[in-house]
N, C-alpha and C. Protein backbone atom coordinates (compact mmCIF):
# COMPACT_ATOMS: atom_id res chain seq x y z
N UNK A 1 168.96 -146.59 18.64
CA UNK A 1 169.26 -145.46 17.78
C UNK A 1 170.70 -145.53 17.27
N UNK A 2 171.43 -145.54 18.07
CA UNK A 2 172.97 -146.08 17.58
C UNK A 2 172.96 -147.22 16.93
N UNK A 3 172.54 -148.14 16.84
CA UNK A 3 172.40 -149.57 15.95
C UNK A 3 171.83 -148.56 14.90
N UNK A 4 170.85 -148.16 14.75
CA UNK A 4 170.09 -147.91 13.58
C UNK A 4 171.28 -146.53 12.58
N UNK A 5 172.34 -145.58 13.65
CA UNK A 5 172.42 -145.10 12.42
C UNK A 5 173.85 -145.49 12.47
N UNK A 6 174.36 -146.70 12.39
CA UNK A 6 175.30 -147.34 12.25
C UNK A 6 174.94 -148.26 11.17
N UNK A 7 174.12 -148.91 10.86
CA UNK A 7 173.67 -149.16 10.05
C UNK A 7 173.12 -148.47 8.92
N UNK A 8 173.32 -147.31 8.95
CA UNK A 8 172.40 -146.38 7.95
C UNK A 8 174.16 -145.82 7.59
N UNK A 9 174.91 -145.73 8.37
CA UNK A 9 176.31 -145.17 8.09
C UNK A 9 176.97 -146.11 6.86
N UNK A 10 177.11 -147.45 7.62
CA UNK A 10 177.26 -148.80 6.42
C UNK A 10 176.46 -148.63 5.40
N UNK A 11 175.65 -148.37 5.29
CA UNK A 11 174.83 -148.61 3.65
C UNK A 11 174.78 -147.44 3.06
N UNK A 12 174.98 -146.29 3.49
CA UNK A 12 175.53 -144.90 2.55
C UNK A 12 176.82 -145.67 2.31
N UNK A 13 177.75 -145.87 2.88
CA UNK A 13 178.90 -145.73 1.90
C UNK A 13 178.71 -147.11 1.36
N UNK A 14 178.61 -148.41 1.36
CA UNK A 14 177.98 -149.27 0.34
C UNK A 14 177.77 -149.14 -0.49
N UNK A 15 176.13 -148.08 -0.73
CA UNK A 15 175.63 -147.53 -1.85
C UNK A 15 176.61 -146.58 -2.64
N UNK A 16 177.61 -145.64 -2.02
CA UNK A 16 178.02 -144.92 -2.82
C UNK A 16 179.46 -145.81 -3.65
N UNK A 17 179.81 -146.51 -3.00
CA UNK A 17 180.98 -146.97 -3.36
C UNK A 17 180.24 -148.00 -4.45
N UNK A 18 178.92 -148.26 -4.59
CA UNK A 18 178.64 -149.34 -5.51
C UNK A 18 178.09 -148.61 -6.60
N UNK A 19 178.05 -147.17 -6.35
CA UNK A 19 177.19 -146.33 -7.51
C UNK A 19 178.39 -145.62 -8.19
N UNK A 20 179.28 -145.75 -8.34
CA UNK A 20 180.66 -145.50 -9.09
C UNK A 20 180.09 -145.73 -10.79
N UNK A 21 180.13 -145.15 -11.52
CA UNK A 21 179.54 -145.03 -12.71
C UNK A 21 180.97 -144.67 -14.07
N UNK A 22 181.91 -146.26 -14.71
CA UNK A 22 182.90 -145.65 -15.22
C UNK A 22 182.68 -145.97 -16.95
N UNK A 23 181.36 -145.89 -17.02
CA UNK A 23 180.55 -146.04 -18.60
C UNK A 23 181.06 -144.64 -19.47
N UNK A 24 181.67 -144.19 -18.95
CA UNK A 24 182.44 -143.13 -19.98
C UNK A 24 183.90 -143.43 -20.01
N UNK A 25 184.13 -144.09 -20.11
CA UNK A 25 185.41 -144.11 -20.05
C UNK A 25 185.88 -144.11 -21.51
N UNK A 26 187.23 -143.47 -21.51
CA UNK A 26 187.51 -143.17 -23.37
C UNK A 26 187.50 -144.77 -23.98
N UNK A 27 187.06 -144.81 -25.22
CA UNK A 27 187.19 -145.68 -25.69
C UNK A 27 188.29 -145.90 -26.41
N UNK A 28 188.92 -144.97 -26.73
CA UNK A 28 190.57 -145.12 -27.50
C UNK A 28 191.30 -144.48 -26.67
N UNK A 29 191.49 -145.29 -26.00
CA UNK A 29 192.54 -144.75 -24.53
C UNK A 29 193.87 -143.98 -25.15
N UNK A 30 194.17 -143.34 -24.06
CA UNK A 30 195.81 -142.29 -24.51
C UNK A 30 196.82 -143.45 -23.90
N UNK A 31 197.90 -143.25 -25.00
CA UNK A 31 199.07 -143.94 -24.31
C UNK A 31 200.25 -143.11 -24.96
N UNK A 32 201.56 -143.45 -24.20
CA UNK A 32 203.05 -142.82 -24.20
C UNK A 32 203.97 -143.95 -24.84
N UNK A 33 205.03 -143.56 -25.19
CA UNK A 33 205.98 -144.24 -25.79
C UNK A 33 207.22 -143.07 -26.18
N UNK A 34 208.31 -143.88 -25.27
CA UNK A 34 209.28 -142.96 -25.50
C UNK A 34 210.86 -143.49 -25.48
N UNK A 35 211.74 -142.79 -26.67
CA UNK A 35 212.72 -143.64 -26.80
C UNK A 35 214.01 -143.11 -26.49
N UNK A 36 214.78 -143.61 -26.06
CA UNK A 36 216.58 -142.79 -25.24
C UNK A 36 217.58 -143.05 -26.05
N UNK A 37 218.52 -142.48 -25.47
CA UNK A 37 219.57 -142.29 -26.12
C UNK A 37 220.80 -143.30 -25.67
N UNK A 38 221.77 -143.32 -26.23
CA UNK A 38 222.71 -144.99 -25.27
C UNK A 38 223.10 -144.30 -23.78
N UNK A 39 222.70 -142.98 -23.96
CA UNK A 39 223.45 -142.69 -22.06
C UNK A 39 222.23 -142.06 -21.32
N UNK A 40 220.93 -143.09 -21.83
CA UNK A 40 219.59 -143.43 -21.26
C UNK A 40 219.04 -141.55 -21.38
N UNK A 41 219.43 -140.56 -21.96
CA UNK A 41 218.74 -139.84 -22.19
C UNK A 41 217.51 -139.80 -23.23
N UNK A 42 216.23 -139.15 -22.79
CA UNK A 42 215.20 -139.51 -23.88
C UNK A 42 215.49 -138.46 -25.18
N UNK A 43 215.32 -138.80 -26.19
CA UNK A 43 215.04 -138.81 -27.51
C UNK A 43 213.95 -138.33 -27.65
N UNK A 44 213.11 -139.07 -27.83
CA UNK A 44 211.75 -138.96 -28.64
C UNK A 44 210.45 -139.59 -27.08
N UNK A 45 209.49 -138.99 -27.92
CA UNK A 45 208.32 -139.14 -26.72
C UNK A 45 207.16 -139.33 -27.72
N UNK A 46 206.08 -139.79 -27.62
CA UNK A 46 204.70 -139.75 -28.75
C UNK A 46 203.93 -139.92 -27.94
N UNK A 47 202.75 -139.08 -28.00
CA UNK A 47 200.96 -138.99 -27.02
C UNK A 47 200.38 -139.25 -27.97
N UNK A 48 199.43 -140.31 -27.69
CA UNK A 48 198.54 -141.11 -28.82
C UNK A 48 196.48 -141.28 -27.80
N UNK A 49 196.21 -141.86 -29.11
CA UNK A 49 195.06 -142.56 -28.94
C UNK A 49 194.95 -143.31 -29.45
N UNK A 50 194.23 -144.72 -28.82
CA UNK A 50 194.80 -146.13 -29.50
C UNK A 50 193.20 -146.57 -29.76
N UNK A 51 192.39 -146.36 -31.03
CA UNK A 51 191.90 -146.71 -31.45
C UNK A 51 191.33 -148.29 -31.88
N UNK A 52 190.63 -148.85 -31.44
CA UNK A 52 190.49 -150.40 -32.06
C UNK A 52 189.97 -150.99 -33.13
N UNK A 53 190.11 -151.82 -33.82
CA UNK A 53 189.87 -152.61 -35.14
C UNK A 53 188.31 -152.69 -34.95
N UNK A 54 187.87 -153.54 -34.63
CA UNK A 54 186.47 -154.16 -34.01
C UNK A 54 185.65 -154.50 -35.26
N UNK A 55 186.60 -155.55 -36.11
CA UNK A 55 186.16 -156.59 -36.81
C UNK A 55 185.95 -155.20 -38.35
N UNK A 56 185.86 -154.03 -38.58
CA UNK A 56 185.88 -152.86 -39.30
C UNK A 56 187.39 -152.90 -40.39
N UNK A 57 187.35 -152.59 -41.54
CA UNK A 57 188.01 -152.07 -42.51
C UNK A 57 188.70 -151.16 -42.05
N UNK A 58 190.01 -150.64 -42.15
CA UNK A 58 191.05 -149.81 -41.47
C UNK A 58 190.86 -148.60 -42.75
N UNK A 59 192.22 -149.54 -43.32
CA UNK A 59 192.46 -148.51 -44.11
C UNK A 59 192.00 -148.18 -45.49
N UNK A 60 191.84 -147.45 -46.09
CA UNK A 60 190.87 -147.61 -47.09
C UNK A 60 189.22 -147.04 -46.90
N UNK A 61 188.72 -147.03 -45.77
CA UNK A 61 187.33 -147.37 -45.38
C UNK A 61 187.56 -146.50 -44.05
N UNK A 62 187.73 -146.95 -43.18
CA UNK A 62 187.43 -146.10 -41.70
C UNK A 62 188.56 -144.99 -42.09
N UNK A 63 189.70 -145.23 -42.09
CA UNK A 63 191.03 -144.13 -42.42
C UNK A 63 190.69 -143.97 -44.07
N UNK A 64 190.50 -143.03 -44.73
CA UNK A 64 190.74 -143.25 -46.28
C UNK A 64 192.11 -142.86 -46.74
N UNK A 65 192.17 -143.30 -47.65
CA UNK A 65 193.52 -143.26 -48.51
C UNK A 65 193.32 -141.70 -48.79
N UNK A 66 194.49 -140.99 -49.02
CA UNK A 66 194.93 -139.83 -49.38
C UNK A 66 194.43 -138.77 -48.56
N UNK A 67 194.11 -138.65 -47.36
CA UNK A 67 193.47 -137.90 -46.49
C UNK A 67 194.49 -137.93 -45.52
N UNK A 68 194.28 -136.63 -45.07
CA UNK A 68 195.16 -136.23 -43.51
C UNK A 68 194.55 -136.88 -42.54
N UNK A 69 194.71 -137.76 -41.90
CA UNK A 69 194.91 -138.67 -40.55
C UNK A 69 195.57 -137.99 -39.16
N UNK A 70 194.60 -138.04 -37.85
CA UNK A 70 195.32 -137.14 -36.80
C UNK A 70 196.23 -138.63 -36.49
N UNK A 71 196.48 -139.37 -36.91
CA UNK A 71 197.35 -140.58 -36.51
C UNK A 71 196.65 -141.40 -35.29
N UNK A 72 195.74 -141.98 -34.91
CA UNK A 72 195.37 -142.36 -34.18
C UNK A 72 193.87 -141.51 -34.30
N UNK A 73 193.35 -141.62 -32.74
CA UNK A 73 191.95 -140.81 -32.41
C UNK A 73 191.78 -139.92 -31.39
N UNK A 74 190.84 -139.05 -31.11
CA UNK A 74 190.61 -138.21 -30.66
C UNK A 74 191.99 -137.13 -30.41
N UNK A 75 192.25 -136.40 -29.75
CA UNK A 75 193.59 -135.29 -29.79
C UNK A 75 194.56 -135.81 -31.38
N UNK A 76 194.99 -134.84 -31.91
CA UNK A 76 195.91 -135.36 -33.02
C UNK A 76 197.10 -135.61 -32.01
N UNK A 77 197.70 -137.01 -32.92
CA UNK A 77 198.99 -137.52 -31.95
C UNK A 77 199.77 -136.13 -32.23
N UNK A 78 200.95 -136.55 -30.85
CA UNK A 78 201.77 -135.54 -30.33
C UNK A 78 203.47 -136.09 -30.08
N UNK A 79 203.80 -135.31 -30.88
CA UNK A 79 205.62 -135.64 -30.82
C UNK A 79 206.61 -135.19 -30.52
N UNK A 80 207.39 -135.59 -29.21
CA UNK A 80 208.08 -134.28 -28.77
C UNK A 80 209.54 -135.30 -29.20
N UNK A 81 211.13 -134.03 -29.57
CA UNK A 81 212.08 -134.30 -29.68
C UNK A 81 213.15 -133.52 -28.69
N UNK A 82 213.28 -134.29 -28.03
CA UNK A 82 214.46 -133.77 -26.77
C UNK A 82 215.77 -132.97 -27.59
N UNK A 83 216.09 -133.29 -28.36
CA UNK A 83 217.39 -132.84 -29.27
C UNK A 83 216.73 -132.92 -30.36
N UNK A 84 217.87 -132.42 -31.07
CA UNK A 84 217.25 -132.49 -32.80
C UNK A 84 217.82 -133.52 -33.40
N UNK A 85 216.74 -134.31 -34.10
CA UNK A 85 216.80 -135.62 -34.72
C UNK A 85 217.04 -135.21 -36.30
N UNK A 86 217.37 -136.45 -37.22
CA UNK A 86 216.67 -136.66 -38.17
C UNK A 86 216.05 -137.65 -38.41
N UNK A 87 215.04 -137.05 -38.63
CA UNK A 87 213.41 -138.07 -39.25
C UNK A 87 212.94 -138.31 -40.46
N UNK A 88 213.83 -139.96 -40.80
CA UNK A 88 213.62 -140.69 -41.90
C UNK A 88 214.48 -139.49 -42.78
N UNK A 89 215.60 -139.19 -42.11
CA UNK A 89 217.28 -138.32 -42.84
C UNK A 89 216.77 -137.18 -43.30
N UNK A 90 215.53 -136.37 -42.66
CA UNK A 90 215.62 -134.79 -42.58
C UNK A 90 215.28 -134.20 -41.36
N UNK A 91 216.58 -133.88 -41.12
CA UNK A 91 216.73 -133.10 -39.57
C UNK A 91 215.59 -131.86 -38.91
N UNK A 92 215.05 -132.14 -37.65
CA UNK A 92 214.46 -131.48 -37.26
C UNK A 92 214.50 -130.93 -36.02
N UNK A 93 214.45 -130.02 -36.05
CA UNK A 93 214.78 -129.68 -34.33
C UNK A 93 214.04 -129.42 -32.90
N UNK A 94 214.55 -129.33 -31.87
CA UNK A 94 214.40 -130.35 -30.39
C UNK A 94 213.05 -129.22 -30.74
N UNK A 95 211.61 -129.55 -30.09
CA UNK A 95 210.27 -128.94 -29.63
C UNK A 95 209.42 -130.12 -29.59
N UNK A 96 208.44 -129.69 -29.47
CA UNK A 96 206.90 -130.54 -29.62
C UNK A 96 206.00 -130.44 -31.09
N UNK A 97 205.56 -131.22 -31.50
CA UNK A 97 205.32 -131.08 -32.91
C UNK A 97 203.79 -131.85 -32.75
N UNK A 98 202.65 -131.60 -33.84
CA UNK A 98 202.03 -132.55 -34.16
C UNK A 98 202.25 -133.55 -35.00
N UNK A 99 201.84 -134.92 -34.88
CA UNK A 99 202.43 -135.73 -36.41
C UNK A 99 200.93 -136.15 -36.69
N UNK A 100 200.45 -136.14 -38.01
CA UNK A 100 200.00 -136.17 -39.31
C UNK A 100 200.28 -137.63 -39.67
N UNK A 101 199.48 -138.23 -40.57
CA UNK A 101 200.09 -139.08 -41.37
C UNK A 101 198.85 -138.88 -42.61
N UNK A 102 199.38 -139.31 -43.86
CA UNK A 102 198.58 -139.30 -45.42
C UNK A 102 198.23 -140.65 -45.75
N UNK A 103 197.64 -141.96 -45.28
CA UNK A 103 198.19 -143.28 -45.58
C UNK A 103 197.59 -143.34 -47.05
N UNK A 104 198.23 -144.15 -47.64
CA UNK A 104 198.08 -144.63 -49.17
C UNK A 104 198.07 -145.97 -49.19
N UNK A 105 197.79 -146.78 -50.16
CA UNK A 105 198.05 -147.81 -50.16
C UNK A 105 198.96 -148.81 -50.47
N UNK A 106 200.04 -148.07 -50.73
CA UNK A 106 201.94 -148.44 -50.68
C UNK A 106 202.91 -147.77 -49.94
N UNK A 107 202.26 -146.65 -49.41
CA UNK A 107 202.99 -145.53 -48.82
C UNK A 107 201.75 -145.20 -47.76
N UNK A 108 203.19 -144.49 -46.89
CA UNK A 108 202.40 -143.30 -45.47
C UNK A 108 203.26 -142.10 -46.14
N UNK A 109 202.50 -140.93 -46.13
CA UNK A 109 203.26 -139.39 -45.97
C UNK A 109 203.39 -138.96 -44.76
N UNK A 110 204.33 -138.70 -43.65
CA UNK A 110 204.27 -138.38 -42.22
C UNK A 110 204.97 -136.94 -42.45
N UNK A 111 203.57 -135.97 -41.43
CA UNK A 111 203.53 -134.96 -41.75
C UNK A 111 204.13 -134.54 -39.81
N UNK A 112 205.15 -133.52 -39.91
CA UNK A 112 205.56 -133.05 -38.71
C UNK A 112 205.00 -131.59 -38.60
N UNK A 113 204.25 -131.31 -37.71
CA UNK A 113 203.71 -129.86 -37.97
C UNK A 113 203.60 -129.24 -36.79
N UNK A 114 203.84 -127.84 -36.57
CA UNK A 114 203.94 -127.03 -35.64
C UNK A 114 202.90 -126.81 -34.90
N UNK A 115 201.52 -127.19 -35.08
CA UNK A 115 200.28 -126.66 -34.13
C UNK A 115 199.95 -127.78 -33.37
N UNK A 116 200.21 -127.38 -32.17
CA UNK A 116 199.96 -128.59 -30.95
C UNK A 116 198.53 -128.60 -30.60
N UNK A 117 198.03 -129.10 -29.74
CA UNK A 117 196.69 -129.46 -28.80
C UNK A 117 195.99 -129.02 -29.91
N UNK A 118 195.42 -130.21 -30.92
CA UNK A 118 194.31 -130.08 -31.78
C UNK A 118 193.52 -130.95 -31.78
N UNK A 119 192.34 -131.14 -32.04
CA UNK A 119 191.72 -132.61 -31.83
C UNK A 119 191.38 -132.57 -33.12
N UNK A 120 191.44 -133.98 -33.33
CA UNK A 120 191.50 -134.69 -35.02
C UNK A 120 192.55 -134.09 -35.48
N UNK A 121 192.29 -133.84 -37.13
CA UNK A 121 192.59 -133.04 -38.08
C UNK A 121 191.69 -131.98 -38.64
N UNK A 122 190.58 -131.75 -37.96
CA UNK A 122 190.35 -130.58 -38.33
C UNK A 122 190.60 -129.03 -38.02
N UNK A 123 191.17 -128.90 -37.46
CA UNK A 123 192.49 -127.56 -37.82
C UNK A 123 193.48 -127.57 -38.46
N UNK A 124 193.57 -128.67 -38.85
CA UNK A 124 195.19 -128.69 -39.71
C UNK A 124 195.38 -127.86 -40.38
N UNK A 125 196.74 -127.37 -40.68
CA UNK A 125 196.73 -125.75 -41.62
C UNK A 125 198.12 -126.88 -42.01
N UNK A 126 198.28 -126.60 -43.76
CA UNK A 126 199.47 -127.52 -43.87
C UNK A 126 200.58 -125.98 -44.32
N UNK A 127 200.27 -124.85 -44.21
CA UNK A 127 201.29 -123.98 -44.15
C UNK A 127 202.56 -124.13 -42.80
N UNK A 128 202.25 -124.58 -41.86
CA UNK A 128 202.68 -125.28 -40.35
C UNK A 128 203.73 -126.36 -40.58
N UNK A 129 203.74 -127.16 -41.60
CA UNK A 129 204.35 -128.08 -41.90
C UNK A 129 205.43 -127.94 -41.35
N UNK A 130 206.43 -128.24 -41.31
CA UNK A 130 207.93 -128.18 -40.81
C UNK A 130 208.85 -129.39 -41.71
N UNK A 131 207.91 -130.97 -41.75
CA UNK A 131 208.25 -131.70 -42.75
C UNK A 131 207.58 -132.80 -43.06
N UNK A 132 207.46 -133.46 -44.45
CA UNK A 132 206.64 -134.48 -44.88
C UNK A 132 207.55 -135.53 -45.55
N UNK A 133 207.49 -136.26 -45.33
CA UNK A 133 208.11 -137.58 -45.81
C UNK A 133 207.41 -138.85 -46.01
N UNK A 134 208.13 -139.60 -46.92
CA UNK A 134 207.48 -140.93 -47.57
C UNK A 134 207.99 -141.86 -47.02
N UNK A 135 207.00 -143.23 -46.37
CA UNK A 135 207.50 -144.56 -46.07
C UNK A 135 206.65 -145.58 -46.45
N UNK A 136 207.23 -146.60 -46.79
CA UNK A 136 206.33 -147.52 -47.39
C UNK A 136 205.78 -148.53 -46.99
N UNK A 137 204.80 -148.78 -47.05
CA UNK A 137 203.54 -149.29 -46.00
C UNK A 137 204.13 -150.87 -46.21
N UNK A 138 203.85 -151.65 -44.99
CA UNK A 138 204.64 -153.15 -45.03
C UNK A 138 203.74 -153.63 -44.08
N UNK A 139 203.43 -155.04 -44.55
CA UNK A 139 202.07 -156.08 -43.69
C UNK A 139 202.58 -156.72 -42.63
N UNK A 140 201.59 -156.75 -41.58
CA UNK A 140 202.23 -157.09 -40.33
C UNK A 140 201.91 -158.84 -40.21
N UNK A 141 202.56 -159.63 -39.58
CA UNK A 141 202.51 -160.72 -39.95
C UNK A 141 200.97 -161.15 -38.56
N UNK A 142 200.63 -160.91 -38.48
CA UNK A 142 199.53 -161.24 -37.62
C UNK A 142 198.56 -159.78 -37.61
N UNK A 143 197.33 -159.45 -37.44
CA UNK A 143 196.30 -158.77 -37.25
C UNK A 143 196.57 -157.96 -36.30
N UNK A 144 196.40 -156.46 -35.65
CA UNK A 144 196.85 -155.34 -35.08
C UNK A 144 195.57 -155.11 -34.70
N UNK A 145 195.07 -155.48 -33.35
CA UNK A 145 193.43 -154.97 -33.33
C UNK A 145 193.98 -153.49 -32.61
N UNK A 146 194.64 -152.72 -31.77
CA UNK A 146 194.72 -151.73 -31.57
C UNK A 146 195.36 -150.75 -32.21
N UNK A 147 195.03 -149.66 -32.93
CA UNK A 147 196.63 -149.36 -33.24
C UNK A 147 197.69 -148.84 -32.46
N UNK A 148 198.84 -148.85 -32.75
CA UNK A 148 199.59 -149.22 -32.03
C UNK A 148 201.26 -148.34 -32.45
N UNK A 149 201.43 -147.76 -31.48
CA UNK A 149 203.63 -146.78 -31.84
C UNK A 149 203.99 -147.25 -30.68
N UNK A 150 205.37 -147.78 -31.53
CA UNK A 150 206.48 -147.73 -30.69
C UNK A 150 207.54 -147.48 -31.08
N UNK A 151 208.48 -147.76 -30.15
CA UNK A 151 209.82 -147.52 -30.88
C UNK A 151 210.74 -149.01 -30.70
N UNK A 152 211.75 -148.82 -31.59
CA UNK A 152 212.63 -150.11 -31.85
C UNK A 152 213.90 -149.58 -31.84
N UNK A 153 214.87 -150.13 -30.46
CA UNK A 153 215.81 -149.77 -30.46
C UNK A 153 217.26 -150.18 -31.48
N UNK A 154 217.56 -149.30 -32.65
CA UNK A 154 218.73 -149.72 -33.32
C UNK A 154 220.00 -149.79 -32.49
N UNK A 155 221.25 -149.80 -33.78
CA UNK A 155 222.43 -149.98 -33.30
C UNK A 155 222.91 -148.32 -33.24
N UNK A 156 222.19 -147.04 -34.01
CA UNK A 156 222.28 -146.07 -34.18
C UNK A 156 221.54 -145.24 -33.83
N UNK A 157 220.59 -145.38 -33.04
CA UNK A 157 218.78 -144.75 -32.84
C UNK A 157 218.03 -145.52 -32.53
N UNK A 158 216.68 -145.27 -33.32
CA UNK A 158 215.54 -145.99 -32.76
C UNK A 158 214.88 -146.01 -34.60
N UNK A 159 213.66 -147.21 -34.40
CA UNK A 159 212.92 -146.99 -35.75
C UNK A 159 211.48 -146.94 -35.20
N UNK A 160 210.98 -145.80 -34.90
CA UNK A 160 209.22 -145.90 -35.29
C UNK A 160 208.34 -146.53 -35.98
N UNK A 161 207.67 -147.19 -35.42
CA UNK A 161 206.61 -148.18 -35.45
C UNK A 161 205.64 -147.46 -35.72
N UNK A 162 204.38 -148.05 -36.16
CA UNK A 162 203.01 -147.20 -36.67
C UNK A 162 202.27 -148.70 -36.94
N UNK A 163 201.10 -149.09 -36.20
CA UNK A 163 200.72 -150.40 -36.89
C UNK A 163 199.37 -150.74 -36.40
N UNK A 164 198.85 -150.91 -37.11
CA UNK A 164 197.16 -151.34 -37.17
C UNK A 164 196.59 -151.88 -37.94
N UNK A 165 195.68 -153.06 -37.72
CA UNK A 165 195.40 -154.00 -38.87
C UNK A 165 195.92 -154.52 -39.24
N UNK A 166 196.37 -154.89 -40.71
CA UNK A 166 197.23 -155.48 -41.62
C UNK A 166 198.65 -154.96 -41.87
N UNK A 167 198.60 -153.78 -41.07
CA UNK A 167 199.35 -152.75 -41.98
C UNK A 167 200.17 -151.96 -41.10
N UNK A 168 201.76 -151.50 -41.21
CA UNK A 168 202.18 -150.68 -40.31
C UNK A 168 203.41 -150.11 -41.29
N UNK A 169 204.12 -149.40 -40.76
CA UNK A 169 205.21 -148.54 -41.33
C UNK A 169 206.22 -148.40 -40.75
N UNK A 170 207.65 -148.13 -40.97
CA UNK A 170 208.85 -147.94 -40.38
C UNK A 170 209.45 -146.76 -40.40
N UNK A 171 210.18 -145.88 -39.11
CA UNK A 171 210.67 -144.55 -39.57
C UNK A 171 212.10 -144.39 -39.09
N UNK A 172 213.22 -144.48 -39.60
CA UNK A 172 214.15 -144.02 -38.83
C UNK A 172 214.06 -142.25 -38.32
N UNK A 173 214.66 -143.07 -36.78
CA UNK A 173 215.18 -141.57 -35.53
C UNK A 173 216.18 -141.37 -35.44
N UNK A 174 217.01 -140.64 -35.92
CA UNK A 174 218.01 -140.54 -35.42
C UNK A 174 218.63 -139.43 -34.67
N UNK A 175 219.74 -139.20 -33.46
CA UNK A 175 220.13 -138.01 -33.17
C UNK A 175 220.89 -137.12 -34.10
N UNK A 176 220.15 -136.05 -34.21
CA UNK A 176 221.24 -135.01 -35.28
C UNK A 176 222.65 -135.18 -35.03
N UNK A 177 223.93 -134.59 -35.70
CA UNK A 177 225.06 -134.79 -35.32
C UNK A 177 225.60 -133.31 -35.52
């Protein structure tokens, strides 16, 4: 009897540890990216979803041109500023913001907007705005199957990255003064 439920002890947890089920798992995983200041204080922070290529038309076709974009997938990306920056030289100040983007096909419009925890863009209210700005779309020298933010540390700040597919964009950060 002890053999038998010692053996019956081993194969419950066997079975359960082999019945682990992780077929849901997000498919455009969340990721962070966050950039400091020269006396290692953070700056800037971005909550994303990193969406994949998977052999599919980006922009134009899956993203369309002239449409509000939650910047990535599922939750609209999320942008927090420790201090107040200016972004691409119009100052904005220290909170949490949603960012937006408009892509075009020479240009991104990057939209900074006040309503947090939204998924997609369908709540977007563009009365919320806070600010919109133009950058001009530039080809990445190799294929972007995820998309993909980061930041790039200057001699003055940082420059925001945005890049997927063929295609990505540049933003100067800078600390307000």
């Amino acid at each position: 009897m002890k053999l038998f439920n010692s053996c019956l002890i081993v194969f419950l947890i066997a079975f359960s540890t082999s019945a682990q089920d992780f077929s849901d798992i997000d498919k455009s995983p969340m990721d962070a990216v966050i950039t400091r200041n020269q006396d290692n204080s953070p700056l800037a922070r971005i909550i994303y979803s990193r969406p994949k290529k998977k052999d599919r038309v980006i922009f134009g076709e899956l993203v369309p041109f002239n449409k509000i974009w939650r910047t990535g997938a599922n939750e609209a990306t999320e942008i927090t500023f420790y201090e107040d920056v200016l972004f691409n030289g119009t100052e904005v100040e220290a909170g949490t913001y949603s960012l937006y983007t408009i892509p075009e096909k020479d240009k991104w419009t990057l939209i900074i907007n006040e309503k947090i925890n939204t998924w997609g863009a369908y709540s977007y209210d563009k009365s919320l705005d806070i600010l919109r700005t133009a950058v001009p779309v530039k080809s990445t020298a190799a294929s972007v199957e995820d998309f993909s933010i980061t930041f790039k540390s200057t001699r003055v700040g940082s420059d925001l990255l945005m890049g997927w597919d063929d295609t990505f964009v540049e933003v100067p950060v800078r600390k307000a003064e």
